[in-house]
C-alpha atoms as a PDB file:
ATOM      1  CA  UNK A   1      -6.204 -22.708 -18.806  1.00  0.00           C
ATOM      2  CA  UNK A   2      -5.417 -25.123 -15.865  1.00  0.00           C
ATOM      3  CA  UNK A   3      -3.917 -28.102 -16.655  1.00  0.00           C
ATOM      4  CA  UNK A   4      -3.148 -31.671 -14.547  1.00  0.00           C
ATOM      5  CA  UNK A   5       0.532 -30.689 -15.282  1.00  0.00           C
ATOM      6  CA  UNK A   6       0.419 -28.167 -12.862  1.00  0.00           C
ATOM      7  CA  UNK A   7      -1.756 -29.260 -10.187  1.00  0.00           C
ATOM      8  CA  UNK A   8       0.380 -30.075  -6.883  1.00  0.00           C
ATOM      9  CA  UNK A   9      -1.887 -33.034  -5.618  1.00  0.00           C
ATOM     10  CA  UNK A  10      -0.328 -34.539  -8.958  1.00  0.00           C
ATOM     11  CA  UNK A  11       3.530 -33.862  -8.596  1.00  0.00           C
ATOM     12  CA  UNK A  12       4.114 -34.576  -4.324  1.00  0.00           C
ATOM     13  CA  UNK A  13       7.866 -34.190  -3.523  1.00  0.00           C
ATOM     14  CA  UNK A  14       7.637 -37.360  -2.068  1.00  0.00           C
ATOM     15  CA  UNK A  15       6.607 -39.267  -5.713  1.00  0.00           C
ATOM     16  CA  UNK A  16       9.540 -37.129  -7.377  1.00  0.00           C
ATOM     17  CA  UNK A  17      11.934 -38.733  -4.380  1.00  0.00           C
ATOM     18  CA  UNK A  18      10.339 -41.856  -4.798  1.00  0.00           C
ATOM     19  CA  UNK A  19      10.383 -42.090  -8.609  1.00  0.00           C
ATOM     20  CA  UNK A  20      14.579 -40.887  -8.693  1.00  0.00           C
ATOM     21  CA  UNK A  21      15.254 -43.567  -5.732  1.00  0.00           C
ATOM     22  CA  UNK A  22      13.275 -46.594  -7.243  1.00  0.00           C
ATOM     23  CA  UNK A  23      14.581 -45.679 -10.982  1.00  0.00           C
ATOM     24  CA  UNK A  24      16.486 -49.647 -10.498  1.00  0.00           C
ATOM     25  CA  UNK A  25      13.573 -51.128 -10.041  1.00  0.00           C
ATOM     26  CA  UNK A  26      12.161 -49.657 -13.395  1.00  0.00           C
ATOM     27  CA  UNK A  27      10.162 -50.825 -16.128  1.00  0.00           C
ATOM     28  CA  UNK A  28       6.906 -51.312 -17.598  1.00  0.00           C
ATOM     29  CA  UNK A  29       4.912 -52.624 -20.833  1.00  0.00           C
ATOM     30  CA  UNK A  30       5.923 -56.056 -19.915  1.00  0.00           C
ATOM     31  CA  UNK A  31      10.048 -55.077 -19.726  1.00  0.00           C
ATOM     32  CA  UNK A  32      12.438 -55.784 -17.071  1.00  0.00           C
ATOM     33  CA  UNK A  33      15.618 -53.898 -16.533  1.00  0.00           C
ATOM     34  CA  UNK A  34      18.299 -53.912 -19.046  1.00  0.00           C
ATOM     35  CA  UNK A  35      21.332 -52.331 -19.542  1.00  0.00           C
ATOM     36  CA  UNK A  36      23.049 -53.569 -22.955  1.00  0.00           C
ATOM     37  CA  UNK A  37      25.801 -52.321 -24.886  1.00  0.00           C
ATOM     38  CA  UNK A  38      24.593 -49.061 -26.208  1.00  0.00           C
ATOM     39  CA  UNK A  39      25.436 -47.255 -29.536  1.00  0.00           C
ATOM     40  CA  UNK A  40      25.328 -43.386 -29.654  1.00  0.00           C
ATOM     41  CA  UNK A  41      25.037 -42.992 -33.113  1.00  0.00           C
ATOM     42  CA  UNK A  42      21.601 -43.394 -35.644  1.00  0.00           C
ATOM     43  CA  UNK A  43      22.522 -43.642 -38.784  1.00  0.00           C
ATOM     44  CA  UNK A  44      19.157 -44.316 -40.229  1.00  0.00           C
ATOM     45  CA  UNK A  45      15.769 -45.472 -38.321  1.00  0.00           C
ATOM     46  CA  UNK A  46      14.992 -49.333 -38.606  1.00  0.00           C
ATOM     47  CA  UNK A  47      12.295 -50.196 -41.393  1.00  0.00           C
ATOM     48  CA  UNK A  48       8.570 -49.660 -40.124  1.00  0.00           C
ATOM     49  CA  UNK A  49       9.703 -46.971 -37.729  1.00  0.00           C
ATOM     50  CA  UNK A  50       8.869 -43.425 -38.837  1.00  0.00           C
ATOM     51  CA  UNK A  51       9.804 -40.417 -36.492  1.00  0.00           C
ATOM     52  CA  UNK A  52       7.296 -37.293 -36.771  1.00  0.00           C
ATOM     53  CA  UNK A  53       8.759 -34.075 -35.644  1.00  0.00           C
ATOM     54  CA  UNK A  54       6.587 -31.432 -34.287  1.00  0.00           C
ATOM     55  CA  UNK A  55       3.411 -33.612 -35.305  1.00  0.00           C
ATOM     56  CA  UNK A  56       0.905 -32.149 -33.270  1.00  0.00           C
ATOM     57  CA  UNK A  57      -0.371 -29.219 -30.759  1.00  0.00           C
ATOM     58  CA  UNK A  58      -0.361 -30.274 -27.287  1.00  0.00           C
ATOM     59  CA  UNK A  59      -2.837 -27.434 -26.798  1.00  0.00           C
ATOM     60  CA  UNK A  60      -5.905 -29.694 -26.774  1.00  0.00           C
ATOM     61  CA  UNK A  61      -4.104 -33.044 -25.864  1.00  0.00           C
ATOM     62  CA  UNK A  62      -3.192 -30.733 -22.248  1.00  0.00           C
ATOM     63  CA  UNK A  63      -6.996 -30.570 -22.143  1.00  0.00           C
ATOM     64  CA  UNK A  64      -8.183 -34.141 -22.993  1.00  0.00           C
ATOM     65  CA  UNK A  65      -5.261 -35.524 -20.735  1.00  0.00           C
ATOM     66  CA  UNK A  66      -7.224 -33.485 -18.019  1.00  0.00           C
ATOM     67  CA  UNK A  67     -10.401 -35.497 -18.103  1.00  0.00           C
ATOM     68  CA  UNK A  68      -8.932 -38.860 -18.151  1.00  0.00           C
ATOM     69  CA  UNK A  69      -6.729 -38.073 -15.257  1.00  0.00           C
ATOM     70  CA  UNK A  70      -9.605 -36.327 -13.446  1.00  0.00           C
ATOM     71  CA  UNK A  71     -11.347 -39.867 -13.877  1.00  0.00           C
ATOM     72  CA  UNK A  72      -8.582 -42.165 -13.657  1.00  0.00           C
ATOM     73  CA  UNK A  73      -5.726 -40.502 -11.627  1.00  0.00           C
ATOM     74  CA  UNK A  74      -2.129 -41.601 -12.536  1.00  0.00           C
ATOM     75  CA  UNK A  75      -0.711 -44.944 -10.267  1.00  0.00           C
ATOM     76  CA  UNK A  76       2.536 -46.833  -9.693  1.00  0.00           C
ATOM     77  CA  UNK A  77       1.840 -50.118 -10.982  1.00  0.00           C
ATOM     78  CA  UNK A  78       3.738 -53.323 -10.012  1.00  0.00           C
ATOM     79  CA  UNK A  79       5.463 -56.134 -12.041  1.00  0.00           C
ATOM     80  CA  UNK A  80       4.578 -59.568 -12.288  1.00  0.00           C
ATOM     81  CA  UNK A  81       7.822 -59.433  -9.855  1.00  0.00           C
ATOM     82  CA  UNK A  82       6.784 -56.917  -7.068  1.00  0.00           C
ATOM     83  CA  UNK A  83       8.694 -54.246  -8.232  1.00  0.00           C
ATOM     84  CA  UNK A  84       6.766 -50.848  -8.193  1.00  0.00           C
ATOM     85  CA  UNK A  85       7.753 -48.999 -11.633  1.00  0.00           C
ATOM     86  CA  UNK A  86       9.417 -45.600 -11.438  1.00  0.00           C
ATOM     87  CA  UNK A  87       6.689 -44.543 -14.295  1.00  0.00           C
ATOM     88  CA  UNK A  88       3.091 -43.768 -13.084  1.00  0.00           C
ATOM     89  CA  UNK A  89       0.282 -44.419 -15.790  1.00  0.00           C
ATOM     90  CA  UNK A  90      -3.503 -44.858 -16.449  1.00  0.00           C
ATOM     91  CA  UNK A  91      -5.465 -45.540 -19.561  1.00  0.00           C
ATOM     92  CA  UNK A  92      -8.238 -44.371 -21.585  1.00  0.00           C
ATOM     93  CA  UNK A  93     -10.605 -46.266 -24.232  1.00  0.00           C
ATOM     94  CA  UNK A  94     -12.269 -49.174 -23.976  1.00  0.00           C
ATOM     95  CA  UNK A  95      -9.586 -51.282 -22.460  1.00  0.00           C
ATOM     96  CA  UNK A  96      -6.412 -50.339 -20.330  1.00  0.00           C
ATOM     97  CA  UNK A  97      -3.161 -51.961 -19.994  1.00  0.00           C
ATOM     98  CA  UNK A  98      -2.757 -52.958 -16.341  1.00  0.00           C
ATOM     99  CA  UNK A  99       0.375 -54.888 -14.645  1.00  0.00           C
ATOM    100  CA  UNK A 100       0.434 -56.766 -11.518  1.00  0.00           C
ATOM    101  CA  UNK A 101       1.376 -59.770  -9.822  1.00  0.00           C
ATOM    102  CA  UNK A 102      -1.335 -61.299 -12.163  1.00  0.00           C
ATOM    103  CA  UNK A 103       0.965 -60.349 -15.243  1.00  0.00           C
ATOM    104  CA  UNK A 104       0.520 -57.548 -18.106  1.00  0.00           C
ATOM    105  CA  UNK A 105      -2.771 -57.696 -19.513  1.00  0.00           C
ATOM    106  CA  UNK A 106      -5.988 -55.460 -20.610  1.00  0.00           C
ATOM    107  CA  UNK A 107      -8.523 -54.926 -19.238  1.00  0.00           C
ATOM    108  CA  UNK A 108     -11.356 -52.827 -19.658  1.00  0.00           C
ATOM    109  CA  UNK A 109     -11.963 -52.138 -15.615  1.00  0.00           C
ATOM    110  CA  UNK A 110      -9.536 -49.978 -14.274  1.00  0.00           C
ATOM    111  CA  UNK A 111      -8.569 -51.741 -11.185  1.00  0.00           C
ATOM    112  CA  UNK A 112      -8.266 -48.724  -8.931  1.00  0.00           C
ATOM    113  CA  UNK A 113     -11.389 -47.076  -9.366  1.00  0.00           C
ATOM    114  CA  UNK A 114     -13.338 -50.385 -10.478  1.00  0.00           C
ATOM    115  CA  UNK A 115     -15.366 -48.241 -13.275  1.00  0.00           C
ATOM    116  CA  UNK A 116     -14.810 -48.532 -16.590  1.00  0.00           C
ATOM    117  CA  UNK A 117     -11.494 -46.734 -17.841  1.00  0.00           C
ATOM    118  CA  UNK A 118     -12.440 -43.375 -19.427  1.00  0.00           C
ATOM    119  CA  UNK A 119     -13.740 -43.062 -23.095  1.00  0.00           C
ATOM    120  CA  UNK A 120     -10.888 -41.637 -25.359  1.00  0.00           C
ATOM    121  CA  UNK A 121     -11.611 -38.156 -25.985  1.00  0.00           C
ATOM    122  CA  UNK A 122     -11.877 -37.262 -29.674  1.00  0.00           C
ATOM    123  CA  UNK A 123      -8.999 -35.075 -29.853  1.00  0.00           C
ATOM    124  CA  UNK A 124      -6.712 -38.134 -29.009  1.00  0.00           C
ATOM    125  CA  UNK A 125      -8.103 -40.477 -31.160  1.00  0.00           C
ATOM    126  CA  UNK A 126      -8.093 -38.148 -34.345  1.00  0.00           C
ATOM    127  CA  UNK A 127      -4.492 -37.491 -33.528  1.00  0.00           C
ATOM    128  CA  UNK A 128      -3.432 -40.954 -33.474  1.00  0.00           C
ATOM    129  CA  UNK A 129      -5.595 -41.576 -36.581  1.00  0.00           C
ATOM    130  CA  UNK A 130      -3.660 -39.121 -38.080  1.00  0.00           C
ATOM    131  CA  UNK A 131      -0.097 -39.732 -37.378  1.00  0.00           C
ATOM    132  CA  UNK A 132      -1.229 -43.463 -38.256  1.00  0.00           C
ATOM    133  CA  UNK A 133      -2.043 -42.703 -41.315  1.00  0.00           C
ATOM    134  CA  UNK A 134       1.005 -40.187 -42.332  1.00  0.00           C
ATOM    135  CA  UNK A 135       3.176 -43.269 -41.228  1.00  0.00           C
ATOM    136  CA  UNK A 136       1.029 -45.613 -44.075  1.00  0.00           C
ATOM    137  CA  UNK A 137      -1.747 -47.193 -41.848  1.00  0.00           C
ATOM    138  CA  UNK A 138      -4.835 -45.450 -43.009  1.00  0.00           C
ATOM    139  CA  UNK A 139      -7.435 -48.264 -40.764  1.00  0.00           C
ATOM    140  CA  UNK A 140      -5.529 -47.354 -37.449  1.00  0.00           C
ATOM    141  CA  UNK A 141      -8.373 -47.294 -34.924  1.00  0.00           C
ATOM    142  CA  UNK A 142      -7.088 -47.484 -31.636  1.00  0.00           C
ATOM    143  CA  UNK A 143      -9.216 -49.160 -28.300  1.00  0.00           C
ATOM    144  CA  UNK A 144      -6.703 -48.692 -26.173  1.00  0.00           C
ATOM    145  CA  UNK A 145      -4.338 -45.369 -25.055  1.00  0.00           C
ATOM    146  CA  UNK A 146      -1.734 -45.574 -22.499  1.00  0.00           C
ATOM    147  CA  UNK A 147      -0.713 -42.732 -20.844  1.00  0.00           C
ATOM    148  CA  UNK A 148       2.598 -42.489 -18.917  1.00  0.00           C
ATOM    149  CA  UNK A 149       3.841 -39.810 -16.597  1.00  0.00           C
ATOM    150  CA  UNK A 150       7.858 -39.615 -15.689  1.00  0.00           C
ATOM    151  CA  UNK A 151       9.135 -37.337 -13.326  1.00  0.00           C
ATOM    152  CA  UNK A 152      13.224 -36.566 -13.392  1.00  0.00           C
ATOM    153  CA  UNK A 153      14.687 -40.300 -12.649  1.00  0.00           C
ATOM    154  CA  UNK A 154      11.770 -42.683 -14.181  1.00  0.00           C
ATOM    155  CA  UNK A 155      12.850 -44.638 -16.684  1.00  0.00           C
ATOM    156  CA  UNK A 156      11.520 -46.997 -18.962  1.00  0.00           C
ATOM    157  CA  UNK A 157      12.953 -50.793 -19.184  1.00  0.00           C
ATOM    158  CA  UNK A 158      13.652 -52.348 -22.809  1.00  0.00           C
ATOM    159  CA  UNK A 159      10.548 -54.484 -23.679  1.00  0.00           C
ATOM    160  CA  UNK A 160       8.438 -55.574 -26.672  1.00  0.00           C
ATOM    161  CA  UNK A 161       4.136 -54.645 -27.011  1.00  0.00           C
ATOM    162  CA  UNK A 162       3.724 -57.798 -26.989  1.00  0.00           C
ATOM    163  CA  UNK A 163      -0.204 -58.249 -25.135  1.00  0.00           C
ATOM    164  CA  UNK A 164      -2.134 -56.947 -28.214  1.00  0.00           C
ATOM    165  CA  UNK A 165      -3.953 -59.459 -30.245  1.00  0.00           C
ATOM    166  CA  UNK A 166      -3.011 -58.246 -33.739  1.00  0.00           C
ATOM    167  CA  UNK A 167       0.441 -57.363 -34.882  1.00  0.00           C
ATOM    168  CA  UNK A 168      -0.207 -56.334 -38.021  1.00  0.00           C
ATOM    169  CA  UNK A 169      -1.087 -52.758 -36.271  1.00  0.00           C
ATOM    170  CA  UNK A 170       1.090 -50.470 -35.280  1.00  0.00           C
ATOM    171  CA  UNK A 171       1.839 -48.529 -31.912  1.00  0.00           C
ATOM    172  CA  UNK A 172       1.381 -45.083 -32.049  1.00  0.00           C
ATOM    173  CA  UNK A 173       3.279 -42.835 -29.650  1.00  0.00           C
ATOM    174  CA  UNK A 174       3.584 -38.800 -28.530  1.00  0.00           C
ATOM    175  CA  UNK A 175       6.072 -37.498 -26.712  1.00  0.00           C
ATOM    176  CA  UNK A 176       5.014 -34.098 -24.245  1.00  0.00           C
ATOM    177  CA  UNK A 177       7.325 -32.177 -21.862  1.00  0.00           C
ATOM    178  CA  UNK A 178      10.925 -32.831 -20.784  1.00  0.00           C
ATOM    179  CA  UNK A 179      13.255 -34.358 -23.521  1.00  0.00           C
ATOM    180  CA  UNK A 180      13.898 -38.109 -23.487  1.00  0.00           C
ATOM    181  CA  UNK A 181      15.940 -40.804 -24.939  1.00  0.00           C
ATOM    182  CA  UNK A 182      14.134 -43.239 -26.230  1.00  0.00           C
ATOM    183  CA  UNK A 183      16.175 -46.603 -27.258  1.00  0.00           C
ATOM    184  CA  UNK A 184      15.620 -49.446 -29.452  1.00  0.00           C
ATOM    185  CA  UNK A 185      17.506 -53.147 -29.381  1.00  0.00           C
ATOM    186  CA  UNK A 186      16.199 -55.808 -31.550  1.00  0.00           C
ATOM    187  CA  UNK A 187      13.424 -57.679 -33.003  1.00  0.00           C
ATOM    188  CA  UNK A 188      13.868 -61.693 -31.570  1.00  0.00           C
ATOM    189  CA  UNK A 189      12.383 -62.503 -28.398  1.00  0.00           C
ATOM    190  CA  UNK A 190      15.243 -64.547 -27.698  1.00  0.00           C
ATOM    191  CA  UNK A 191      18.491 -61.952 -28.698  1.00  0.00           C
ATOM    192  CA  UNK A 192      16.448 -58.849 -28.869  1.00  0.00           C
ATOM    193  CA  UNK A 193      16.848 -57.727 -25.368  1.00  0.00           C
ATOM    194  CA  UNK A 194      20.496 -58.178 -25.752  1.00  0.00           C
ATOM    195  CA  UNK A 195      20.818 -56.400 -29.073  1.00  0.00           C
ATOM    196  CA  UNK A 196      23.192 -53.240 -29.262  1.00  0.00           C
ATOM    197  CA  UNK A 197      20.899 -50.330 -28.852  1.00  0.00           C
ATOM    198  CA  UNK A 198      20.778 -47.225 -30.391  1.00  0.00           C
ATOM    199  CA  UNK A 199      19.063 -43.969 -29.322  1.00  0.00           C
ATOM    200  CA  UNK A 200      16.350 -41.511 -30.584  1.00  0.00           C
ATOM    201  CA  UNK A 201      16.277 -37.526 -29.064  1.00  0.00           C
ATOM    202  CA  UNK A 202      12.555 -36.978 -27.968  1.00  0.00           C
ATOM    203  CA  UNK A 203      11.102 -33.852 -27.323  1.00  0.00           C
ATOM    204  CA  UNK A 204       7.824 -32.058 -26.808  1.00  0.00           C
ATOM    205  CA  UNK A 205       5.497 -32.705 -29.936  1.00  0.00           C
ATOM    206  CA  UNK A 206       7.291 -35.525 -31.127  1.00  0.00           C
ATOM    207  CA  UNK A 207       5.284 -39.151 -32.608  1.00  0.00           C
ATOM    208  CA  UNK A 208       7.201 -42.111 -33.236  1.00  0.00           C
ATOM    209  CA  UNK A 209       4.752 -44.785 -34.838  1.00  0.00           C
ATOM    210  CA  UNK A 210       6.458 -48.568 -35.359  1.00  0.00           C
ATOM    211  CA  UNK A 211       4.906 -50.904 -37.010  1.00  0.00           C
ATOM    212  CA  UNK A 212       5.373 -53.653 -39.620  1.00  0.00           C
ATOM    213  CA  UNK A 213       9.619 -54.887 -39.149  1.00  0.00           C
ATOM    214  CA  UNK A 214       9.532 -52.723 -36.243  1.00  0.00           C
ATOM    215  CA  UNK A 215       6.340 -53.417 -34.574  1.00  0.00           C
ATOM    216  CA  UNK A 216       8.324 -55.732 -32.544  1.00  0.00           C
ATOM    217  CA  UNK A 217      11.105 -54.067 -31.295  1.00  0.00           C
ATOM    218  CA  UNK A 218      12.606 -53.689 -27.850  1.00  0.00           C
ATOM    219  CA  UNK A 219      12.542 -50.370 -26.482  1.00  0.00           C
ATOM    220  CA  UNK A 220      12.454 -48.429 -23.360  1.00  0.00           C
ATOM    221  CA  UNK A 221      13.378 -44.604 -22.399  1.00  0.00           C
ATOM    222  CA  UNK A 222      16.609 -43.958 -20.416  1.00  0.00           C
ATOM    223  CA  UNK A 223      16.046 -42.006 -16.955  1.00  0.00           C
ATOM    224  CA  UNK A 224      14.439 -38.671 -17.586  1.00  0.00           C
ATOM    225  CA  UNK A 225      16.980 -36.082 -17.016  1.00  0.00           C
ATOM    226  CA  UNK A 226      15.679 -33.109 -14.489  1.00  0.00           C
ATOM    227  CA  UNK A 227      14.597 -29.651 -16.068  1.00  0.00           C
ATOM    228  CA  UNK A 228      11.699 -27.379 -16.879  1.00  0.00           C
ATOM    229  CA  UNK A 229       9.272 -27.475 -19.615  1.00  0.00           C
ATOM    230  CA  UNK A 230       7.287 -24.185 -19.826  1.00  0.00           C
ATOM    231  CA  UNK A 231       4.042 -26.372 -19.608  1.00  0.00           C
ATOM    232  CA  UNK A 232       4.830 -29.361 -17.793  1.00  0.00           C
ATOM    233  CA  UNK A 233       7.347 -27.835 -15.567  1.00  0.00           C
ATOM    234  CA  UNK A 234       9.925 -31.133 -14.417  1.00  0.00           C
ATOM    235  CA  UNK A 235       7.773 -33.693 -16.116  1.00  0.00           C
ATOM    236  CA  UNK A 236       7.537 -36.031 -19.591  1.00  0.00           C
ATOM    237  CA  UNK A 237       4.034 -37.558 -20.980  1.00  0.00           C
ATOM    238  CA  UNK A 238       3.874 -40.039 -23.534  1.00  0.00           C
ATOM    239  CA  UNK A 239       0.745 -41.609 -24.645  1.00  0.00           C
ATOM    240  CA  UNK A 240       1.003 -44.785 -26.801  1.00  0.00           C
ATOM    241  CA  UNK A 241      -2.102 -45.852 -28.634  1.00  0.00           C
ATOM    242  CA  UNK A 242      -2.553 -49.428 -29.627  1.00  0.00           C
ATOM    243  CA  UNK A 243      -5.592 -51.804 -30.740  1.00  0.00           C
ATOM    244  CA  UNK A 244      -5.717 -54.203 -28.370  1.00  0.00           C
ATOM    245  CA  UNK A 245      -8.024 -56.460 -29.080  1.00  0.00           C
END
């Protein structure tokens, strides 16, 4: 089976020297850069956030992840500030999340192809529905899937999901390839940012879904460490599901 992972048009050396020399001027979902006081130890995970080992097989998510890319190839987006982020990402469902000098928003035009972004494939949504619902939010219908791709260096500033409409739904989120650590800070919008973090191991076939306290929090992913996955070879996917409207 042939997969995006493995296509070379995808993975350039010049995007993998690009994404470990530009891994300052990270972020993304409406974060800037941030380096608090960090905490290695996790006692217990914060209330609304559950953490799903092993929750699904990326057999068919390799597949689906296929046809949206094949659609809607991967891009460096840019912050309201300029700065390109280390992560490259696209979107599938109804709407997209895009980011530009315009600010974070959704929109249901993908802005580099200027078609519509790519219909979810089932096997995503069902998944999502799923782990939604094992985490106690049996109505989870997602409109909107965010797809990220980090190569060894791309990181992931601390931020909040803050451009969906309705809070009361939670953020669904799988984990593919490389290990990562993912970190949390706080809740406020004022002190969150600045919160002591704390760290979660990630690794291929994990879900993390935060909602309710938690649908709020700051978090972000520390630089991607290099190495080989047996399927993804030096690369990390996560796709976060959210209703966005």
């Amino acid at each position: 089976m042939k997969t995006v992972f493995s296509q070379p048009s995808l993975f350039p050396a010049e995007m993998l020297a690009d994404a470990v020399s530009k891994n300052s001027a990270a972020s993304g979902g409406g974060g800037e850069q941030h380096t608090p006081s960090e905490s290695t130890q996790f006692p217990r995970l914060p209330a609304g956030l559950s953490l799903l080992r092993n929750a699904f097989d990326s057999t068919e998510i390799f597949d689906a992840i296929n046809t949206v890319v094949a659609a809607a190839p991967f891009r460096h987006m840019q912050t309201p500030g300029r700065r390109q982020m280390s992560v490259a990402m696209t979107n599938c469902g109804s709407l997209g999340w895009v980011s530009g000098t315009h600010g974070y928003r959704y929109s249901s035009i993908d802005p580099v192809t200027a078609q519509p972004w790519p219909a979810m494939p089932p096997i995503l949504l069902e998944t999502a529905m799923r782990l939604a619902q094992q985490a106690g939010y049996p109505r989870f219908l997602p409109d909107a899937c965010l797809i990220n791709r980090y190569l060894p260096g791309a990181q992931m500033g601390l931020h909040q999901d803050r451009d969906e409409k309705d809070f009361s739904q939670p953020i669904v989120s799988l984990s593919l390839g490389l290990p990562a650590q993912f970190i949390i800070g706080g809740v406020s919008s004022t002190t969150g940012r600045n919160a002591r973090t704390q760290s979660i191991a990630l690794n291929h076939g994990d879900a993390i879904v935060f909602g309710g306290a938690a649908r709020l929090l700051f978090h972000g992913v520390r630089p991607l460490k290099p190495g080989h996955h047996p399927l993804l070879g030096n690369s990390r996917i996560n796709l976060t599901f959210r209703v966005a409207k």
